[in-house]
C-alpha atoms as a PDB file:
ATOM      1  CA  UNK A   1     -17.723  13.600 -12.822  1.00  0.00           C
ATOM      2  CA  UNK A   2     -16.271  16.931 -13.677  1.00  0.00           C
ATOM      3  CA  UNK A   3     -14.348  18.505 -11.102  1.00  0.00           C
ATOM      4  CA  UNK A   4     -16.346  20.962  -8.839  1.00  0.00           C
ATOM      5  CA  UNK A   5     -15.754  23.332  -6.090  1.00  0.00           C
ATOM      6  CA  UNK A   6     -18.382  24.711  -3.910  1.00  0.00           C
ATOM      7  CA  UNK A   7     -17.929  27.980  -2.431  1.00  0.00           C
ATOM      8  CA  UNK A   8     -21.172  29.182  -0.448  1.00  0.00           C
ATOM      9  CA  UNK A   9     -22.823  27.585   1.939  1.00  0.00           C
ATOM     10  CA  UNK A  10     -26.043  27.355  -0.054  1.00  0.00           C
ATOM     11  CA  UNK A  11     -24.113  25.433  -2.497  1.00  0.00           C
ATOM     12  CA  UNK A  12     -22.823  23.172  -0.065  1.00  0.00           C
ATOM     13  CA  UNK A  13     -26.230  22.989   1.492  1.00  0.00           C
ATOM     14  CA  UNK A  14     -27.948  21.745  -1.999  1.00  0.00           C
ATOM     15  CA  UNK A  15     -24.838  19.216  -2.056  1.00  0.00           C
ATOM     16  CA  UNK A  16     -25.297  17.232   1.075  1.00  0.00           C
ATOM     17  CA  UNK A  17     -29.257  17.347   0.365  1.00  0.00           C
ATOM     18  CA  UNK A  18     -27.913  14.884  -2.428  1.00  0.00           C
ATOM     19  CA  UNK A  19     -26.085  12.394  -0.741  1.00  0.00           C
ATOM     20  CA  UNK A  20     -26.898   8.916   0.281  1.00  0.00           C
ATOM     21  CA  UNK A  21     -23.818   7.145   1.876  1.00  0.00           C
ATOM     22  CA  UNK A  22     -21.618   9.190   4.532  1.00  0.00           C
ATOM     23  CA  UNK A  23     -18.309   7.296   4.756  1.00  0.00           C
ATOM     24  CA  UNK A  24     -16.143   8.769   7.875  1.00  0.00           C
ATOM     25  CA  UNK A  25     -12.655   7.844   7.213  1.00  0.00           C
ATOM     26  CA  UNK A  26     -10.148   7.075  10.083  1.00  0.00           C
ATOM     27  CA  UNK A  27      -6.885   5.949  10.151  1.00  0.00           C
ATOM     28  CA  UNK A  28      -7.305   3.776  12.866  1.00  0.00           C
ATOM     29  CA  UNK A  29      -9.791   1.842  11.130  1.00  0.00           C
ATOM     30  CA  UNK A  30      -8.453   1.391   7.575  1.00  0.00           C
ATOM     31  CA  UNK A  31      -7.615  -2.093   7.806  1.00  0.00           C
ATOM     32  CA  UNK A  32      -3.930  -0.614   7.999  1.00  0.00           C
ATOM     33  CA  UNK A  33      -4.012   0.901   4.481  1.00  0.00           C
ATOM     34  CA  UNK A  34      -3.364   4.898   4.107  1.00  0.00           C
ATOM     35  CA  UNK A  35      -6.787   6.303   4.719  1.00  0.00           C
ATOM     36  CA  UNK A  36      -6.463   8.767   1.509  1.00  0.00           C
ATOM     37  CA  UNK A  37      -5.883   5.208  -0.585  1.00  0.00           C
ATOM     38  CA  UNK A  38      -9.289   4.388   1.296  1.00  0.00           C
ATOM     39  CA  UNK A  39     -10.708   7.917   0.577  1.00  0.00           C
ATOM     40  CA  UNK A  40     -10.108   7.281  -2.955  1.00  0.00           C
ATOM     41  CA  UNK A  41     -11.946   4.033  -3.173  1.00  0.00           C
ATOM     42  CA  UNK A  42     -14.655   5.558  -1.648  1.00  0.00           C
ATOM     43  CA  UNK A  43     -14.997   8.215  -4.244  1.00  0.00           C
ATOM     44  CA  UNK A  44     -14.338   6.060  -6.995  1.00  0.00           C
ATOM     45  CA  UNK A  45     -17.356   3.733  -5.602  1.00  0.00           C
ATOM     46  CA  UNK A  46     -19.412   6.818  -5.782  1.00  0.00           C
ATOM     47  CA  UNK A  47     -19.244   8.337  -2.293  1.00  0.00           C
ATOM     48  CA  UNK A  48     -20.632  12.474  -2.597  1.00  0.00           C
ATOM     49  CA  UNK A  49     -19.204  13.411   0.425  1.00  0.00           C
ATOM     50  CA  UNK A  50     -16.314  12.363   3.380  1.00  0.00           C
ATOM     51  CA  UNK A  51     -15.686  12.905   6.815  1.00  0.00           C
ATOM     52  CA  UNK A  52     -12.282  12.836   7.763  1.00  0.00           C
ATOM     53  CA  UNK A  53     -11.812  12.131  11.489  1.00  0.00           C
ATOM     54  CA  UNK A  54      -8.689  11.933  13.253  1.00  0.00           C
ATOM     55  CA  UNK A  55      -8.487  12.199  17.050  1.00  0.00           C
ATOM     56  CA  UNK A  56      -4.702  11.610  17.446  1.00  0.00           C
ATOM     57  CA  UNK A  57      -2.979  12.507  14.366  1.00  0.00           C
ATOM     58  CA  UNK A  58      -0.561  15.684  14.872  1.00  0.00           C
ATOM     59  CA  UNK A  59      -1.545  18.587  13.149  1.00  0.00           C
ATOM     60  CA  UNK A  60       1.341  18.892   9.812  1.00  0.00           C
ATOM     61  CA  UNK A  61       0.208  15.031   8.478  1.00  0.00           C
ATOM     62  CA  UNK A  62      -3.160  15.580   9.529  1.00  0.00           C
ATOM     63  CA  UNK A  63      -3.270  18.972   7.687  1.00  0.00           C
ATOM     64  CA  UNK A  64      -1.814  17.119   4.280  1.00  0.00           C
ATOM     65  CA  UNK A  65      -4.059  14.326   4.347  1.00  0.00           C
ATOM     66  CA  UNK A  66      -6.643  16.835   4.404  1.00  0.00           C
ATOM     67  CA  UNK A  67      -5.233  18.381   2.007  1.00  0.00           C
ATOM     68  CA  UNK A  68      -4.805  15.285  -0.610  1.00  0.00           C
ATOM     69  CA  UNK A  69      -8.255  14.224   0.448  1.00  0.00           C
ATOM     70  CA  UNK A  70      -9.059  17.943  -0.483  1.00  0.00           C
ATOM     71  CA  UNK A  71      -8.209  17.498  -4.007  1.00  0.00           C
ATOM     72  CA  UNK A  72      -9.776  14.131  -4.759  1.00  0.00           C
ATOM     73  CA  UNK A  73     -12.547  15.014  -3.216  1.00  0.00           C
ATOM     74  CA  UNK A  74     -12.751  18.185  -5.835  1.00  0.00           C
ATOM     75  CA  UNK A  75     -12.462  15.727  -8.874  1.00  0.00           C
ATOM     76  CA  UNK A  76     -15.285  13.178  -8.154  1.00  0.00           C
ATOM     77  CA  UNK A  77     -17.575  16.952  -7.108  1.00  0.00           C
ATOM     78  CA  UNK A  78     -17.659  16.139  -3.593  1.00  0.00           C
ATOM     79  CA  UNK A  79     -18.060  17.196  -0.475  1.00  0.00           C
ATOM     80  CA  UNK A  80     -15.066  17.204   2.361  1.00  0.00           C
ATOM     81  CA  UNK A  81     -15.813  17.525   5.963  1.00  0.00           C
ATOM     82  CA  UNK A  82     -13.170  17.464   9.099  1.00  0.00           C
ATOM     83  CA  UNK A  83     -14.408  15.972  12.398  1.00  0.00           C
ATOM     84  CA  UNK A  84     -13.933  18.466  15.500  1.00  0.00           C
ATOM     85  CA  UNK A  85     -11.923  21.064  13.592  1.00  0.00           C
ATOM     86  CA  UNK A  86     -12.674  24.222  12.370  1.00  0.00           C
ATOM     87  CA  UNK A  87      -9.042  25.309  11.968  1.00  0.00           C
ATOM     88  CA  UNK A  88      -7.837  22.717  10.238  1.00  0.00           C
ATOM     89  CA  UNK A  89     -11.300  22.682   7.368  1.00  0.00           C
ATOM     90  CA  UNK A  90     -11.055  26.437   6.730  1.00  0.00           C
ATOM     91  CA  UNK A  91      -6.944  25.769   5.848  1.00  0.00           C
ATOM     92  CA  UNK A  92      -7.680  22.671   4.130  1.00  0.00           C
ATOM     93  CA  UNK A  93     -10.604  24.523   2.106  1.00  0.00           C
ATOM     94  CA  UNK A  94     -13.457  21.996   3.481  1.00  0.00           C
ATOM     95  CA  UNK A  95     -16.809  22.052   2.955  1.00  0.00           C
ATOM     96  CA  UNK A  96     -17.770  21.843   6.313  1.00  0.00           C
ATOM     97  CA  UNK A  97     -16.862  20.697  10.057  1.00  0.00           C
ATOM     98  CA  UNK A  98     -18.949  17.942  11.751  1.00  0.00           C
ATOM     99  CA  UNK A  99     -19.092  18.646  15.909  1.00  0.00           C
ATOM    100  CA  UNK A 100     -19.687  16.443  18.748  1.00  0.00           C
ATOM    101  CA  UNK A 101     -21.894  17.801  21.994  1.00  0.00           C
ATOM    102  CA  UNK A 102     -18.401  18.310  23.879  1.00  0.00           C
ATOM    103  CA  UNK A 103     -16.481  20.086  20.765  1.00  0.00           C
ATOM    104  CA  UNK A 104     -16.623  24.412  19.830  1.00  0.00           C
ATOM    105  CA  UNK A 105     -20.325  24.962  20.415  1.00  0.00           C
ATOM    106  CA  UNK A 106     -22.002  25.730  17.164  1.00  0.00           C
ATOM    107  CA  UNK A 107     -22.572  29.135  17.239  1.00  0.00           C
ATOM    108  CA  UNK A 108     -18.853  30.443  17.567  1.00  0.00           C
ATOM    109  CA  UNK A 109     -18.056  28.005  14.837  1.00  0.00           C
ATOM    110  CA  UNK A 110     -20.625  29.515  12.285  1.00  0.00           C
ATOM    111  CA  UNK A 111     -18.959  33.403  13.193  1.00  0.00           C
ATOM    112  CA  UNK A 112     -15.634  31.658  12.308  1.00  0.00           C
ATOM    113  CA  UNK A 113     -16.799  30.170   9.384  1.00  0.00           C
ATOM    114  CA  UNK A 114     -20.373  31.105   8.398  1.00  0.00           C
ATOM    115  CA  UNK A 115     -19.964  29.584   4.192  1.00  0.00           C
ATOM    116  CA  UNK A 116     -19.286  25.932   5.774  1.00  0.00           C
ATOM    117  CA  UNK A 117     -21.645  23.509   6.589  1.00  0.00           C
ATOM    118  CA  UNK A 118     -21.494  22.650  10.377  1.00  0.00           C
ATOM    119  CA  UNK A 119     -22.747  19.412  11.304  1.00  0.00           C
ATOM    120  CA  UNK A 120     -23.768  18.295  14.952  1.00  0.00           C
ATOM    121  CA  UNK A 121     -23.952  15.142  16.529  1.00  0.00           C
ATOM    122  CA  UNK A 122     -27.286  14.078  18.056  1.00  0.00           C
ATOM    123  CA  UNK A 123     -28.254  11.707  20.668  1.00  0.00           C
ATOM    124  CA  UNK A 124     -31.890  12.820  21.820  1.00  0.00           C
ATOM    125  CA  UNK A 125     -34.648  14.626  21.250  1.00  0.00           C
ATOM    126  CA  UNK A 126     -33.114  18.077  23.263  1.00  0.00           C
ATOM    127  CA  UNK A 127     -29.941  17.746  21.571  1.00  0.00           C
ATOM    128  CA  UNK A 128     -31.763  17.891  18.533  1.00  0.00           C
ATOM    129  CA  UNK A 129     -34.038  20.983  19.105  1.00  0.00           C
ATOM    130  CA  UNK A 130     -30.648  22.712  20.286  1.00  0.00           C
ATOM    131  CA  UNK A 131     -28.611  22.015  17.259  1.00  0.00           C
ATOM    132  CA  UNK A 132     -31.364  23.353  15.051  1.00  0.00           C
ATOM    133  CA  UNK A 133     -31.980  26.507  17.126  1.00  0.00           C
ATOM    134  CA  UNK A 134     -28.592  27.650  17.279  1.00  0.00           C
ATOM    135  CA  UNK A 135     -28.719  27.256  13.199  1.00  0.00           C
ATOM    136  CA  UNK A 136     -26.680  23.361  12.434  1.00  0.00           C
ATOM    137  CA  UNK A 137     -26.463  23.053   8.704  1.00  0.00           C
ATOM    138  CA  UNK A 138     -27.181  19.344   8.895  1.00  0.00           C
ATOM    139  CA  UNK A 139     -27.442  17.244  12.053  1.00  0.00           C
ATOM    140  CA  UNK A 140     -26.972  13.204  12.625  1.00  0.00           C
ATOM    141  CA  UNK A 141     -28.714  11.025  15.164  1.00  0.00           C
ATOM    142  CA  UNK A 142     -27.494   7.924  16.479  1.00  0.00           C
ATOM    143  CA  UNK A 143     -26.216   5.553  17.261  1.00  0.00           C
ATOM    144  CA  UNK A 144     -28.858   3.437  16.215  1.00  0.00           C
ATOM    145  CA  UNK A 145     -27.579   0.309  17.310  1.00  0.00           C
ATOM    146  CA  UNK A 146     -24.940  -1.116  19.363  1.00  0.00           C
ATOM    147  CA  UNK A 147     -21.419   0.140  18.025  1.00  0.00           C
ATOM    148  CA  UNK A 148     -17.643  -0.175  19.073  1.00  0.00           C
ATOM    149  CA  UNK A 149     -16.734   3.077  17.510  1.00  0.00           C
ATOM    150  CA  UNK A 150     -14.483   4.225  20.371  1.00  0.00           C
ATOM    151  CA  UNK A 151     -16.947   7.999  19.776  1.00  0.00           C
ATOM    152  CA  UNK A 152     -20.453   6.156  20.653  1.00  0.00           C
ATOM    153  CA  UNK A 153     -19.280   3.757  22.809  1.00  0.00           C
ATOM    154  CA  UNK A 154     -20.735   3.984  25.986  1.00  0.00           C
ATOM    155  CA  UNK A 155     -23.445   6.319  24.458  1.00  0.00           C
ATOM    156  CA  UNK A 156     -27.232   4.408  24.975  1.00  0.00           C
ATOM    157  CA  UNK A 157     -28.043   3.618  21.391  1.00  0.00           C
ATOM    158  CA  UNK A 158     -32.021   4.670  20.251  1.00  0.00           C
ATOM    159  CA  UNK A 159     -32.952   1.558  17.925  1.00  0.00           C
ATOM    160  CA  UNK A 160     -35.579   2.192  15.232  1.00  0.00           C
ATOM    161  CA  UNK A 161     -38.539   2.825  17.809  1.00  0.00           C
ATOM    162  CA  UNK A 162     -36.879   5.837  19.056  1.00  0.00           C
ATOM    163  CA  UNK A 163     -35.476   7.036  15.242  1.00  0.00           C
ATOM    164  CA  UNK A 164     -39.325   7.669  13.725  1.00  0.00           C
ATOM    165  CA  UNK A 165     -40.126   9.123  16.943  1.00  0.00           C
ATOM    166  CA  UNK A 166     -37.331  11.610  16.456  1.00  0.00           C
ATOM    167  CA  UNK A 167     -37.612  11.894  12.930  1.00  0.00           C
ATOM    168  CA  UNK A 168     -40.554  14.454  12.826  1.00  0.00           C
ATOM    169  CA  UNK A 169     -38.718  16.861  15.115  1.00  0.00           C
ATOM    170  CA  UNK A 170     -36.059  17.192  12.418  1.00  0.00           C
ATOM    171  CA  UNK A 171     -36.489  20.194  10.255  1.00  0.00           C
ATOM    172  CA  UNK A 172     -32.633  20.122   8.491  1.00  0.00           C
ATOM    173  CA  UNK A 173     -31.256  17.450   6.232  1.00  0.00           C
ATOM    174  CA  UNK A 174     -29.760  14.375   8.675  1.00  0.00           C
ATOM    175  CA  UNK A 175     -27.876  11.250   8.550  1.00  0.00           C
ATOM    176  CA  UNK A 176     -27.778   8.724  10.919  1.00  0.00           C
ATOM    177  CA  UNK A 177     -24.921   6.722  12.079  1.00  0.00           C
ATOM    178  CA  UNK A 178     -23.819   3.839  14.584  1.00  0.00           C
ATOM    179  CA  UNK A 179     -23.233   0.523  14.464  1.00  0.00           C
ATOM    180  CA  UNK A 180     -25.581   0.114  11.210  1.00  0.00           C
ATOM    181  CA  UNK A 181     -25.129  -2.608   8.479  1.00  0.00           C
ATOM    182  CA  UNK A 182     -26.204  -2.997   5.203  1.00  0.00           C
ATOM    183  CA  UNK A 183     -28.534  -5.771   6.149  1.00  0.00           C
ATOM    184  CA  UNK A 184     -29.997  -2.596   8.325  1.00  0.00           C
ATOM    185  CA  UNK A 185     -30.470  -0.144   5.217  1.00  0.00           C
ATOM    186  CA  UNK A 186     -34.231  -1.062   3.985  1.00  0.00           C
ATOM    187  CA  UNK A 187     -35.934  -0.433   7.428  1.00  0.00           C
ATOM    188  CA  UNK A 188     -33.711   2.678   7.940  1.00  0.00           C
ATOM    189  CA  UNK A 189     -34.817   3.997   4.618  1.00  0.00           C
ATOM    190  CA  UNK A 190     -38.889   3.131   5.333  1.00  0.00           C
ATOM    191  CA  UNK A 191     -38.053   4.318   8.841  1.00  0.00           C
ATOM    192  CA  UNK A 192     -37.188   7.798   6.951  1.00  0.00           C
ATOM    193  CA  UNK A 193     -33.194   8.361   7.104  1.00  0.00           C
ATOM    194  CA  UNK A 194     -32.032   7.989   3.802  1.00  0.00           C
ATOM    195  CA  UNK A 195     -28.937   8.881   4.619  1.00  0.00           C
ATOM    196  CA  UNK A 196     -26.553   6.397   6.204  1.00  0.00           C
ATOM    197  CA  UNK A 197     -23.056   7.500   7.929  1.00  0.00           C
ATOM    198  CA  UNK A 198     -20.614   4.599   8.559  1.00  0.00           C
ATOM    199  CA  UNK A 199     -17.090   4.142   9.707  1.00  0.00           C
ATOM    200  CA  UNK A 200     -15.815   0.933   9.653  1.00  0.00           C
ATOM    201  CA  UNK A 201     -18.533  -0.740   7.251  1.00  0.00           C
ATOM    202  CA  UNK A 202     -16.799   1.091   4.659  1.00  0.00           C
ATOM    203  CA  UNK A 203     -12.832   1.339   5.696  1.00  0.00           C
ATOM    204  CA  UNK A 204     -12.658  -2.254   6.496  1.00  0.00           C
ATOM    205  CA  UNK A 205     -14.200  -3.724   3.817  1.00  0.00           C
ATOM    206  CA  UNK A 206     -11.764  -5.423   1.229  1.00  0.00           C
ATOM    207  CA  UNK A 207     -12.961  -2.861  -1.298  1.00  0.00           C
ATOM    208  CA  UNK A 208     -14.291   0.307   0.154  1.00  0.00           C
ATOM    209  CA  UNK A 209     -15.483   1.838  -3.317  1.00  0.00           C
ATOM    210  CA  UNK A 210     -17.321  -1.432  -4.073  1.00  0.00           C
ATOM    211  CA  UNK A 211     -19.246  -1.858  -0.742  1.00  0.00           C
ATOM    212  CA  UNK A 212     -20.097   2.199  -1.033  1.00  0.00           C
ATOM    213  CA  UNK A 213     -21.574   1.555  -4.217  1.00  0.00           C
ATOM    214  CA  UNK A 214     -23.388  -1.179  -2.859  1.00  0.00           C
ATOM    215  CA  UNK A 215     -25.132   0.675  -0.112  1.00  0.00           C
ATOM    216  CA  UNK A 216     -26.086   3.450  -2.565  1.00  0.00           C
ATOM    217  CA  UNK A 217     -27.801   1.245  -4.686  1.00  0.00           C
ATOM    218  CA  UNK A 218     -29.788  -0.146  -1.595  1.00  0.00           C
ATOM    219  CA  UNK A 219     -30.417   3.416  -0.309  1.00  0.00           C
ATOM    220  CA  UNK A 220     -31.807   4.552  -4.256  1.00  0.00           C
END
C-alpha cells in the first residue's frame, strides 16, 4: 500500500470506519520482543490501524517508539493511536488518542486537539451516552469476556447478552475489546461489532502479522 498521511479528522474518521482488527501493542505483552518489531508484523499482516499503550515507559523511549511506529504506520496507510496521551500523539503526529473513564475528559482533549480522533473506553450503557454527547470520534465497549489485561481486570465483563443490548444505543463507529478470541469472532460479528480490539491475541502470538491476517479474514 502506498504510503498515506491523514491530516483532518474527517479523513481519519473515513479511515477507522474501514478497519476490522484493532491490535493494541504493549511492551509488556510482546512475548519479550521490541513492540515496534511486533508493530511491524502487525502491519505487514494487514493491520489498518494501532494502538500503542504504554503505562510505564518514560517519556524520551516512549516518544521514539512512537515515533518509529509513526513512520511504519505511514507506509502500510494506517492509522496510529496513543493510549492516555494527548501530548505525546500530537508530537508523535498520531491519528488519534484512545481515553479511559479516569484519563483527560474528552472534551478538553478535542480543544487540544480537535483534527484527531479521540477514542473512549466504554463499560455501560451511561458511559456510552456520555462519550457520544460530549462528541467521542469512535468509542469501544467491553470487556466482553473475562480478561487478565491488567486495564479490565477487575472491571464486570458484559458477555454477548449485554453487547446487542448496547449495540443500538451506539450512534459512532465502535470496537469492542476484552478477553475475546478468534474462536469468539463469528458471534461477535452476527452480534454486530465488526470490529475486534485485542492485546495479547495478537502480541503473543508466534507471528503477529499472520494471526492479524487471520482474524481479518474471519471478520470479512
Amino acid at each position: 500500500m502506498p504510503r498515506r498521511v491523514y491530516t483532518t479528522h474527517g479523513e481519519r474518521l473515513e479511515a477507522f470506519r474501514r478497519i476490522d482488527v484493532y491490535p493494541v501493542v504493549t511492551s509488556e505483552f510482546c512475548a519479550g520482543r521490541p513492540p515496534a518489531e511486533v508493530a511491524a508484523s502487525l502491519l505487514a499482516g494487514g493491520a489498518r490501524i494501532l494502538q500503542i499503550r504504554e503505562k510505564a515507559m518514560p517519556d524520551r523511549p516512549f516518544l521514539e517508539l512512537l515515533r518509529r511506529v509513526r513512520e511504519l504506520t505511514w507506509d502500510h496507510g494506517a492509522l496510529l493511536i496513543v493510549d492516555d496521551r494527548v501530548d505525546a500523539a500530537l508530537i508523535a503526529q498520531a491519528d488519534g488518542v484512545h481515553l479511559g473513564q479516569d484519563d483527560l475528559p474528552l472534551p478538553d482533549a478535542r480543544r487540544i486537539a480537535p483534527e484527531l480522533l479521540i477514542g473512549v473506553s466504554t463499560h455501560n450503557a451511561d458511559e456510552i451516552r456520555r462519550a457520544q454527547a460530549e462528541g467521542c470520534s469512535y468509542l469501544n465497549i467491553g470487556p466482553i469476556f473475562p480478561t487478565n489485561t491488567k486495564q479490565l481486570a477487575g472491571i464486570r465483563f458484559l458477555g454477548l447478552d449485554e453487547l446487542k443490548s448496547l449495540v443500538p444505543l451506539v450512534r459512532v463507529p465502535f470496537s469492542v475489546m476484552g478477553g475475546i478470541k478468534y474462536s469468539h469472532l463469528a458471534e461477535l460479528k452476527a452480534a454486530g461489532a465488526g470490529r475486534v480490539a485485542a492485546v495479547t491475541a495478537f502480541t503473543q502470538a508466534s507471528d503477529p502479522g499472520a494471526e492479524a491476517a487471520r482474524w481479518r479474514a474471519a471478520l470479512r
